[in-house]
Protein backbone atom coordinates (compact mmCIF):
# COMPACT_ATOMS: atom_id res chain seq x y z
CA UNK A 1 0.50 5.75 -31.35
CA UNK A 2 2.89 2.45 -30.83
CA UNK A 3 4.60 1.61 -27.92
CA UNK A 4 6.50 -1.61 -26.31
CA UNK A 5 4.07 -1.29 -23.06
CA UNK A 6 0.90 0.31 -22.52
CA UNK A 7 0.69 1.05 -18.96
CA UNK A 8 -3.19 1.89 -17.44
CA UNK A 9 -3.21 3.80 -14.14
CA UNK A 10 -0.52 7.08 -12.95
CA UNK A 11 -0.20 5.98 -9.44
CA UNK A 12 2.92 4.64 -7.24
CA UNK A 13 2.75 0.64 -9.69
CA UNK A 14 2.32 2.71 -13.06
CA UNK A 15 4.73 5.35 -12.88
CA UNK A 16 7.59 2.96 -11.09
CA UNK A 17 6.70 0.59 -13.57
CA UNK A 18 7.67 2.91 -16.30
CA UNK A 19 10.17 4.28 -15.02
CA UNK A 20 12.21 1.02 -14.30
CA UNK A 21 10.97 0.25 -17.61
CA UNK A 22 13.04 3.29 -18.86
CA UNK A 23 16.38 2.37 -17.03
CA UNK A 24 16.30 -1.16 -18.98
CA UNK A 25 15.84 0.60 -22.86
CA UNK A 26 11.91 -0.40 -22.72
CA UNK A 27 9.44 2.48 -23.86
CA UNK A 28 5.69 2.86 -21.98
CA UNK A 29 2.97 5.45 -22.24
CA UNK A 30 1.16 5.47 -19.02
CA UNK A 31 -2.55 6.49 -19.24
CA UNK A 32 -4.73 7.66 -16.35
CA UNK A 33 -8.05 9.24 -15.87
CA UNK A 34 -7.56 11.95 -13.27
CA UNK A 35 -5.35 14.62 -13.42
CA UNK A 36 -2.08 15.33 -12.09
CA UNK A 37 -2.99 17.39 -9.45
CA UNK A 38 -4.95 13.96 -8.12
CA UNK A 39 -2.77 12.17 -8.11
CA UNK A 40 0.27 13.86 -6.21
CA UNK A 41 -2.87 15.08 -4.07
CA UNK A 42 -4.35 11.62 -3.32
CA UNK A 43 -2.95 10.91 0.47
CA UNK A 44 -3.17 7.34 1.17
CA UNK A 45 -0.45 4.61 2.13
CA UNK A 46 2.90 6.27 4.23
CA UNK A 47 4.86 2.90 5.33
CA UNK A 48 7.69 1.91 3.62
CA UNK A 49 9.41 -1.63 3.54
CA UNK A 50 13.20 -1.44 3.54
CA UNK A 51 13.20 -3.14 -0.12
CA UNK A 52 10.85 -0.54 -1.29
CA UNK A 53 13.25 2.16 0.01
CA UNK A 54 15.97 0.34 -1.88
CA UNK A 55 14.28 -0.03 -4.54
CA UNK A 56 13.56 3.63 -5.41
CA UNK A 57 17.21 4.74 -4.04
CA UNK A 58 18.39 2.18 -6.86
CA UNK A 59 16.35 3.77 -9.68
CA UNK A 60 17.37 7.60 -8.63
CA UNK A 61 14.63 8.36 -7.23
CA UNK A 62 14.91 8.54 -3.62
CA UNK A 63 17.08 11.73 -3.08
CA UNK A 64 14.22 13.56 -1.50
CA UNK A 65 12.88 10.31 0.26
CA UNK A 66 16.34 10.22 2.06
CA UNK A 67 15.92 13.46 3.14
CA UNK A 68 12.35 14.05 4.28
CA UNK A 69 11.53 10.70 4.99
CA UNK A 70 11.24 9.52 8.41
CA UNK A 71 12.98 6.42 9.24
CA UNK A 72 11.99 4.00 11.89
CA UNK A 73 13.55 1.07 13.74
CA UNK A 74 10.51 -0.39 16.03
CA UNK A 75 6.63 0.16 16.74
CA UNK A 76 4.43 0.55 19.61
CA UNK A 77 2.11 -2.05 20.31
CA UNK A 78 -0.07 -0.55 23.07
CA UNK A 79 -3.02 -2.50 24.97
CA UNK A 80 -3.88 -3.22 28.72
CA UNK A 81 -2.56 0.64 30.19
CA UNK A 82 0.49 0.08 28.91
CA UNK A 83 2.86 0.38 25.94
CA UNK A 84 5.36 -2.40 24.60
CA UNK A 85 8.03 -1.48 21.97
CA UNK A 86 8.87 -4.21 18.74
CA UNK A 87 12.65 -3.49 18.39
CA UNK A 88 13.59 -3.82 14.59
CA UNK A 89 16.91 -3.21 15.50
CA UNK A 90 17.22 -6.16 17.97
CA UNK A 91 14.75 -8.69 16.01
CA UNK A 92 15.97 -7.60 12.72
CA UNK A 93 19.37 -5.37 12.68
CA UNK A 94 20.17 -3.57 9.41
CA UNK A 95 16.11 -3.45 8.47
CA UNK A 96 13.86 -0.84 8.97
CA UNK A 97 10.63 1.20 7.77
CA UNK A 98 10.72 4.61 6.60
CA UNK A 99 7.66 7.09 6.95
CA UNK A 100 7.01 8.42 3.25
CA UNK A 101 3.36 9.18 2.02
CA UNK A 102 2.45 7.59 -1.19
CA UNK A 103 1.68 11.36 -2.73
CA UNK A 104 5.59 12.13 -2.12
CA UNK A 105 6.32 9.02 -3.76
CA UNK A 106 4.08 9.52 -6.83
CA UNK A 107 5.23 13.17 -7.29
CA UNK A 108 9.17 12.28 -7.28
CA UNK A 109 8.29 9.56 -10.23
CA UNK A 110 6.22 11.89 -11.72
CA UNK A 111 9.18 14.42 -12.06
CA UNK A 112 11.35 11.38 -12.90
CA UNK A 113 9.51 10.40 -15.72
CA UNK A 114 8.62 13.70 -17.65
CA UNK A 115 12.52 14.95 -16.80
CA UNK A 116 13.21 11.25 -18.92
CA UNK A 117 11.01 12.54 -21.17
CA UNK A 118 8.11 9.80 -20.18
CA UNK A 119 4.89 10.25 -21.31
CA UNK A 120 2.23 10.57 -19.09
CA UNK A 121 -0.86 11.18 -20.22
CA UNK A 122 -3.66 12.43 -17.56
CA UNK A 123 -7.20 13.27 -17.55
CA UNK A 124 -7.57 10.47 -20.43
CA UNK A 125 -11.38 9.32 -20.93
CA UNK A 126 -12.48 6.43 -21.80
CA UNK A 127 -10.02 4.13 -21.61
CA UNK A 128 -10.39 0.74 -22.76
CA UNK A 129 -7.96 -2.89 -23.21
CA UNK A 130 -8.39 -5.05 -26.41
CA UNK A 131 -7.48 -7.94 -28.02
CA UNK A 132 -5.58 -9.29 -24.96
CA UNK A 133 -4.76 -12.62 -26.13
CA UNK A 134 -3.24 -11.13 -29.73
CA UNK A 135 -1.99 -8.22 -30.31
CA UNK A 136 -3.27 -5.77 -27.42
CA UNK A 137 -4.15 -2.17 -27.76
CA UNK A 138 -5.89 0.62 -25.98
CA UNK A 139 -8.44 2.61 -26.79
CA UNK A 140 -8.87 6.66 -24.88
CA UNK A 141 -10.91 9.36 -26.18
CA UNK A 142 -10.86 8.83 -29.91
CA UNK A 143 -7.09 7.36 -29.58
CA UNK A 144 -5.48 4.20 -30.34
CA UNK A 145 -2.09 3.12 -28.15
CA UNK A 146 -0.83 -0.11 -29.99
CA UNK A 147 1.63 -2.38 -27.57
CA UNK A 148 3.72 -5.44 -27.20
CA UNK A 149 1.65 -5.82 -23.05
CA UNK A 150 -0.32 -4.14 -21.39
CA UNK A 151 0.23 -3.54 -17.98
CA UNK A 152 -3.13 -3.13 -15.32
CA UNK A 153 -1.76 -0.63 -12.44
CA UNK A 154 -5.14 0.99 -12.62
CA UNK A 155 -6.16 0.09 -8.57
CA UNK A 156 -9.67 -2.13 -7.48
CA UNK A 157 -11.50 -0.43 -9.52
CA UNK A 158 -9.86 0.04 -12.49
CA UNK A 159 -10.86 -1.22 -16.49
CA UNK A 160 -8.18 -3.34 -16.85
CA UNK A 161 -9.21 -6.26 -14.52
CA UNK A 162 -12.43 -5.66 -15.71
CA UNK A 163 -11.87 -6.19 -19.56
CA UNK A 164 -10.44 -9.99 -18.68
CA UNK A 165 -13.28 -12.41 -19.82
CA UNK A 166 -15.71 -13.75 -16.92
CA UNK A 167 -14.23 -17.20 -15.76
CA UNK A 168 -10.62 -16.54 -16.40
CA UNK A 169 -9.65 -15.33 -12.99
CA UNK A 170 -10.50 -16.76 -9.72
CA UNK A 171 -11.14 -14.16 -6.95
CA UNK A 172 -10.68 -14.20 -3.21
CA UNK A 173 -12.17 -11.84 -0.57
CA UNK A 174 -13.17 -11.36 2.51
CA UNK A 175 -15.10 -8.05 4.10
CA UNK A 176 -14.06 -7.11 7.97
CA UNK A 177 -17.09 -5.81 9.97
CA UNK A 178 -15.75 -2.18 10.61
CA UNK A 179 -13.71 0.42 8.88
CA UNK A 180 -10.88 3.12 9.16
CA UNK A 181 -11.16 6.91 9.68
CA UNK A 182 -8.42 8.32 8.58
CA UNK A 183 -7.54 11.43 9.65
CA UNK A 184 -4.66 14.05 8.36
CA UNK A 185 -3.87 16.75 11.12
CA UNK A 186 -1.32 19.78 10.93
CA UNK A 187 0.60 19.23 14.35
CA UNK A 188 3.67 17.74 15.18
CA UNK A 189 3.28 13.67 16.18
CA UNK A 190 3.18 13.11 20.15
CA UNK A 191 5.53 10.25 19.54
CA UNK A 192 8.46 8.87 17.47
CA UNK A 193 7.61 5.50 16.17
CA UNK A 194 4.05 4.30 15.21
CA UNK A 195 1.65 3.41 17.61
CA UNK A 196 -0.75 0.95 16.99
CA UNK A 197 -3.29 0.91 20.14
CA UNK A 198 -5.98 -1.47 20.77
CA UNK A 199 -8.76 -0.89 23.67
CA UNK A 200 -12.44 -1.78 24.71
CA UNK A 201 -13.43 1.12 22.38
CA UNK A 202 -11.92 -0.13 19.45
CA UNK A 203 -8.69 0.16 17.25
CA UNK A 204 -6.48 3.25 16.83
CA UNK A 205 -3.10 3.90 15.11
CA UNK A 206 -1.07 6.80 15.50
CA UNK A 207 1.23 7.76 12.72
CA UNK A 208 3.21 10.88 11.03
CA UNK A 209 3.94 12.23 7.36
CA UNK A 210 6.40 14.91 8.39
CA UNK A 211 7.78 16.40 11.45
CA UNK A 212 4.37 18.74 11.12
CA UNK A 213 2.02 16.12 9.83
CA UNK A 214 0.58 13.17 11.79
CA UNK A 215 -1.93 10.85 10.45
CA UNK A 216 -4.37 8.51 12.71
CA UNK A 217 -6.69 6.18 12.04
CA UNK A 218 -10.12 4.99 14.13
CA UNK A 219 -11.76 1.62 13.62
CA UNK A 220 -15.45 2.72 12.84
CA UNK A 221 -18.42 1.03 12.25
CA UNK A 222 -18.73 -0.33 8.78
CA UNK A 223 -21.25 2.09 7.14
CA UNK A 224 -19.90 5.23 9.41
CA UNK A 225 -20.12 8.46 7.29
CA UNK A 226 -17.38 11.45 7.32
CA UNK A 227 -19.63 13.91 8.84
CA UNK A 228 -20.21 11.95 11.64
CA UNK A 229 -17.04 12.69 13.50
CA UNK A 230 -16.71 16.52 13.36
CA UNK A 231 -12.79 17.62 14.71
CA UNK A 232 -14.12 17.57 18.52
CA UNK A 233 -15.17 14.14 18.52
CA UNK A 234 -11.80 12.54 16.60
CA UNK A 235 -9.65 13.60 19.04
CA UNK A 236 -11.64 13.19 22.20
CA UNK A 237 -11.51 9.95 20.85
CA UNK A 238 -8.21 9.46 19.77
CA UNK A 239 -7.36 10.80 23.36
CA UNK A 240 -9.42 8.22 24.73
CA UNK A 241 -7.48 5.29 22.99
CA UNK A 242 -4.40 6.66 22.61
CA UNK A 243 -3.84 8.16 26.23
CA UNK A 244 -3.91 5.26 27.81
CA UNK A 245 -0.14 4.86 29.46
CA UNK A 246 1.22 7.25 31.96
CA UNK A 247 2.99 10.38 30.88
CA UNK A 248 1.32 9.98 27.11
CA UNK A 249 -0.52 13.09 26.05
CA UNK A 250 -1.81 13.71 22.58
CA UNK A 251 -0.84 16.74 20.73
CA UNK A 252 -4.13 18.49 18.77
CA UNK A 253 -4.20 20.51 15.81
CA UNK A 254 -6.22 21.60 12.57
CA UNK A 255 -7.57 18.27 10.56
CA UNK A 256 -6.66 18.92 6.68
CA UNK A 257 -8.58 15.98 6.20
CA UNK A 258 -10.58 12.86 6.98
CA UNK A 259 -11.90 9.80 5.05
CA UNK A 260 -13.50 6.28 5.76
CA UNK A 261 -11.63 3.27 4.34
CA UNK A 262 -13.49 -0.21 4.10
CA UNK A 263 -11.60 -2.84 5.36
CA UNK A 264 -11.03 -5.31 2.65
CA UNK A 265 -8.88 -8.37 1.21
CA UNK A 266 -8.44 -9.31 -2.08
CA UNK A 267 -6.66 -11.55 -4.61
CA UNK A 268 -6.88 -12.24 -7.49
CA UNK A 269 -5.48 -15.17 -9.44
CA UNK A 270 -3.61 -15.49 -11.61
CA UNK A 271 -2.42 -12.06 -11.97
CA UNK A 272 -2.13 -12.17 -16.03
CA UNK A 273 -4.30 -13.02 -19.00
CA UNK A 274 -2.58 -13.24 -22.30
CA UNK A 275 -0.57 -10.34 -22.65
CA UNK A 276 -2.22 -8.17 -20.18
CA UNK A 277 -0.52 -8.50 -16.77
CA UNK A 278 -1.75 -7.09 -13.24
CA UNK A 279 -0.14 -5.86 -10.77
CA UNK A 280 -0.77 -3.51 -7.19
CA UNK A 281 -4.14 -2.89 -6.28
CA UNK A 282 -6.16 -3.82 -9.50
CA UNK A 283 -4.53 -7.52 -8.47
CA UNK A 284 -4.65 -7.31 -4.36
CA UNK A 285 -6.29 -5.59 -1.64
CA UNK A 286 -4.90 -5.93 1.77
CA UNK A 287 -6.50 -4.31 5.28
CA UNK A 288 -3.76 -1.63 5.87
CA UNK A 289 -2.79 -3.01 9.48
CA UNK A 290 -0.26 -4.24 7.67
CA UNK A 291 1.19 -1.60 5.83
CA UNK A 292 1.96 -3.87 2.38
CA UNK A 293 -0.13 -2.29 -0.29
CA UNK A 294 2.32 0.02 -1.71
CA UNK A 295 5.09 -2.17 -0.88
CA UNK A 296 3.51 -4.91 -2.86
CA UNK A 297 2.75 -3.17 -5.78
CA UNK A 298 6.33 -2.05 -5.61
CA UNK A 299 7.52 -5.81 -5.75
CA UNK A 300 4.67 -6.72 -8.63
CA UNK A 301 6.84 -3.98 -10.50
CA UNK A 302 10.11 -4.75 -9.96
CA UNK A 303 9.57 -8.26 -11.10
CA UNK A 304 7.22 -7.33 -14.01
CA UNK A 305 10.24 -5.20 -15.04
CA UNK A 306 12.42 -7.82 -15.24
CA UNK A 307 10.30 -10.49 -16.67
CA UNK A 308 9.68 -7.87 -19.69
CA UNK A 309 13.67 -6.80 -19.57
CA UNK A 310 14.66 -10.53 -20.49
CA UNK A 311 12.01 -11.04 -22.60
CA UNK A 312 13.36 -8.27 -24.73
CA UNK A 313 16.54 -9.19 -24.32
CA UNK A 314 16.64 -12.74 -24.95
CA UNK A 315 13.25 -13.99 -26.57
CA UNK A 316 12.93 -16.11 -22.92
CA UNK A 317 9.27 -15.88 -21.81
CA UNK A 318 10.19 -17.75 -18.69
CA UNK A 319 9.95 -15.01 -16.48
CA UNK A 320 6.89 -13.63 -17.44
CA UNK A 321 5.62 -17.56 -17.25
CA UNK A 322 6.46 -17.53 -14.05
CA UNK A 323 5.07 -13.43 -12.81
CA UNK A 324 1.88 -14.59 -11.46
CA UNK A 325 3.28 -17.14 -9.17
CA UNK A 326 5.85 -15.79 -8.29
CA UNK A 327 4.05 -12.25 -7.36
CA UNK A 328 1.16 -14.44 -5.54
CA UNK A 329 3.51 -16.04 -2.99
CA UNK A 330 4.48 -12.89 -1.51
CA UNK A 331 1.13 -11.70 -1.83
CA UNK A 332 -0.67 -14.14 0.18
CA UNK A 333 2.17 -13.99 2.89
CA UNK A 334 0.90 -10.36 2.91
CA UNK A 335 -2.47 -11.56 2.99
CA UNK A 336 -2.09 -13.89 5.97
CA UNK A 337 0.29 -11.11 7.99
CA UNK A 338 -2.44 -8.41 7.44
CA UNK A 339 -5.22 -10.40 8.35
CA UNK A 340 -3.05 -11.52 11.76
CA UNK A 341 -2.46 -8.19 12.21
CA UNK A 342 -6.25 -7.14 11.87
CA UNK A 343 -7.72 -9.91 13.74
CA UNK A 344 -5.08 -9.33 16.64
CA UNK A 345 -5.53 -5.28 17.26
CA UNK A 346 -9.88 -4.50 16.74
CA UNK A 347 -12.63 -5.24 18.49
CA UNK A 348 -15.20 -7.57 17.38
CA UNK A 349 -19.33 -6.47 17.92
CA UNK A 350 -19.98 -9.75 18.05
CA UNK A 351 -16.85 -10.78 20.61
CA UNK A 352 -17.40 -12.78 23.96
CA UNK A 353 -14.95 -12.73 26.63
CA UNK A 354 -13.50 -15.70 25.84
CA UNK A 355 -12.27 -14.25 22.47
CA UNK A 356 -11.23 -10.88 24.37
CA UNK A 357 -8.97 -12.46 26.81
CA UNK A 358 -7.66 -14.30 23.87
CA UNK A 359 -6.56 -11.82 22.52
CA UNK A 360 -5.05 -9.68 24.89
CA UNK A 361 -3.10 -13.26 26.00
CA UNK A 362 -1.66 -13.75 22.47
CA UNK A 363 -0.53 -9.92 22.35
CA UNK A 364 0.92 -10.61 25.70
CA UNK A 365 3.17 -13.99 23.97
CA UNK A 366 3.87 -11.38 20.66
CA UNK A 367 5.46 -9.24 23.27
CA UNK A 368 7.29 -11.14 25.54
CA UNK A 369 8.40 -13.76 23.21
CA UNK A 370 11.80 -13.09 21.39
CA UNK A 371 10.74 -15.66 18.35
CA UNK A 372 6.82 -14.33 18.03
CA UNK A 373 8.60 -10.36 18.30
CA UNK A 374 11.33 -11.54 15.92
CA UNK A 375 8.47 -12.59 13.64
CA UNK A 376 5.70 -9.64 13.30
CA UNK A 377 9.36 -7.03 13.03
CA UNK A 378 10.27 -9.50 9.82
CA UNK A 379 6.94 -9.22 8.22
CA UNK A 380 6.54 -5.65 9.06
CA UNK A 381 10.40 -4.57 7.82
CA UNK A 382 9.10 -6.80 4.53
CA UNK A 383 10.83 -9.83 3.04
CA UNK A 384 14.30 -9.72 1.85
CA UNK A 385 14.20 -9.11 -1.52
C-alpha cells in the first residue's frame, strides 16, 4: 500500500489532518487501533477556540457544529460567595468559545472523510514507524503502508513518539498533586456560560455538551479511584462548591459517566524527527483548566497541512523547517496560560495562609482589572490565527 502521508491515530489531529490534507490534492491513510465506535464514543475535551471553529467551518465541516453547538461570550469565575463574569464580548468583541464535545467533532470528520472517500482504517494491530530518517513506512498486522511522512496524531501514549531514537527529543513535564473527576450527567446545565468555582474544598467546573448534557469536573486527590464517589456523593459535592452565591441551585440528574484525569504538562521538543512529524497530544499535554488541547492539536494541523501543501507544490521545505518552532511557540503560551490557570483556581494540601490569601487577592485584581480581564478572555478565546 503507498501513500503521500501515513497518518497514526483516528482522533480530532488525525482525521482533520487528513482531511485538510484532502482539500489541498494530498492523499493519507489514517491508521488507528480502536474501533470506530471508540472513537466517536470517547468523551473528552468540549471547548472550542474561535480559530478552531473557523477552522472546521472553512473545511465544510462545521454545518452541524453551527447548529448544535453552544456558543459562548464570557465565563464565570466564582470564589469568596460570590460570582464574577469575564465578558468576551467587552475584553475581546467579535471572539468567542463554542461548547462542542470532541466525540461530535471526531464523528463529523469521520463522515467527512469516508463521504471523500478517505481511508480510515480502525481496529489496526500492531502498528509500527520505520526508517524515519529515509524513506518511512508503517508496519500493521502483516501490512506495509509506504509514505512520503509520517504524521504522529496517535495521543501520550501512542507508538509514534515512541519509535524516535532515545536522545533525539528533549522532554518537559511537570505532575500537579491532584486530579479531575469528570463527570457526564443527563440534565439540563443550571447555568449558561461555564463556571469555573474555586473554594476551601477544592476546585470545581461546571460545564454543558447540549441543552440536556452538562459535564463537571472535581479536583480529587491524585490516586482517587472511580468507585469512590458513587452519584450521591458527586453532587452533594458539586452542590457544596458550586452553590455557593445566592439564588444558585444545581440541577441533578442520571450520571452516564465518570472518569479520573491526572493532571499533567507536557512538551516535547522538537516536534519532528526526520520525516516523522508530531503533532496534538503525542507532542503536548496541557492541564485542561485551560481548555487548549484540542485547540492545539487543531493549530499543529493546520500548519502541518500547509507546510506539506507547499512542499508538494513547490519543492520548498521551508515550512516544514520551520513546523516545530513555529507549533512550540503557541504551545508553550498554552503551557504557561494553563498552568496560570491551574495554579490560580485549586487548592494546594500543602498551602499556608499566606499562599491562600494570595490567591484569592490575585483573583480579586483578574476581576476587577480591565487589562488582567482583557488578558485571561484573549488566552481563553485563543490567539488570532
Amino acid at each position: 500500500m503507498r501513500t503521500q502521508v501515513g497518518i497514526v491515530g483516528a482522533g480530532p489531529a488525525g482525521l482533520l489532518l487528513s482531511h485538510l490534507l484532502h482539500l489541498r490534492g494530498i492523499d493519507s491513510v489514517v491508521l488507528e487501533l480502536r474501533d470506530r465506535d471508540h472513537c466517536e464514543r470517547r468523551v473528552r475535551a468540549g471547548v472550542l477556540e474561535q480559530g478552531t471553529v473557523d477552522v472546521l467551518t472553512a473545511a465544510g465541516v462545521g454545518d452541524r457544529l453551527r447548529r448544535e453547538g453552544l456558543p459562548h461570550h464570557g465565563i464565570e469565575l466564582r470564589y469568596g460567595g460570590a460570582g464574577h463574569r469575564i465578558a468576551f464580548e467587552e475584553l475581546v468583541p467579535g471572539r468567542s468559545i463554542t461548547v462542542y464535545g470532541q466525540q461530535e467533532v471526531v464523528k463529523d470528520l469521520i463522515a467527512a472523510r469516508l463521504a471523500a472517500g478517505g481511508k480510515i482504517l480502525f481496529d489496526v494491530p500492531d502498528v509500527k514507524p520505520h526508517d524515519l530518517t529515509g524513506s518511512p513506512y508503517l508496519t500493521f498486522g502483516g501490512e506495509v503502508l509506504e509514505c512520503d511522512v509520517i504524521a504522529g496524531c496517535d495521543g501520550f501514549h501512542g507508538v509514534t513518539r515512541a519509535a524516535v531514537p532515545q536522545g533525539e527529543l528533549t522532554t518537559f513535564e511537570r505532575d500537579y498533586p491532584f486530579a479531575w473527576l469528570g463527570v457526564l450527567a443527563r440534565v439540563a446545565p443550571s447555568a449558561e456560560e461555564l463556571i469555573y468555582a474555586r473554594t476551601p474544598r477544592g476546585f470545581a467546573l461546571h460545564s454543558m455538551r447540549s441543552p440536556e448534557i452538562s459535564r463537571f469536573y472535581l479536583q480529587v486527590p491524585k490516586d482517587e479511584r472511580e468507585d469512590a464517589w458513587p452519584d450521591e456523593r458527586i453532587w452533594s459535592e458539586l452542590a457544596a462548591r458550586l452553590e455557593t452565591v445566592p439564588g444558585f441551585a444545581l440541577k441533578t440528574g442520571p450520571v452516564i459517566e465518570k472518569s479520573v484525569t491526572p493532571m499533567r504538562s507536557f512538551v516535547t521538543e522538537p516536534m519532528r524527527y526526520g520525516n516523522l512529524y508530531l503533532a496534538g497530544d503525542a507532542a503536548h499535554i496541557v492541564p485542561p483548566t485551560g481548555a487548549k488541547g484540542l485547540n492545539l492539536a487543531v493549530a499543529d494541523v493546520t500548519m502541518l497541512t500547509d507546510a506539506l501543501a507547499r512542499w508538494y507544490e513547490t519543492g520548498s521545505a521551508e515550512g516544514l523547517d520551520a513546523y516545530s518552532a513555529t507549533c512550540l511557540r503557541r504551545v508553550w503560551r498554552a503551557q504557561h496560560f494553563s498552568w496560570w490557570m491551574t495554579n490560580l483556581l485549586h487548592t494546594f494540601a500543602d498551602e499556608d495562609p499566606y499562599g491562600e490569601r494570595l490567591q484569592t487577592a490575585y483573583l480579586d485584581y483578574v476581576t476587577s482589572s480591565t487589562a488582567a480581564a482583557t488578558t485571561l478572555a484573549e488566552n481563553y478565546v485563543g490567539m488570532v490565527w
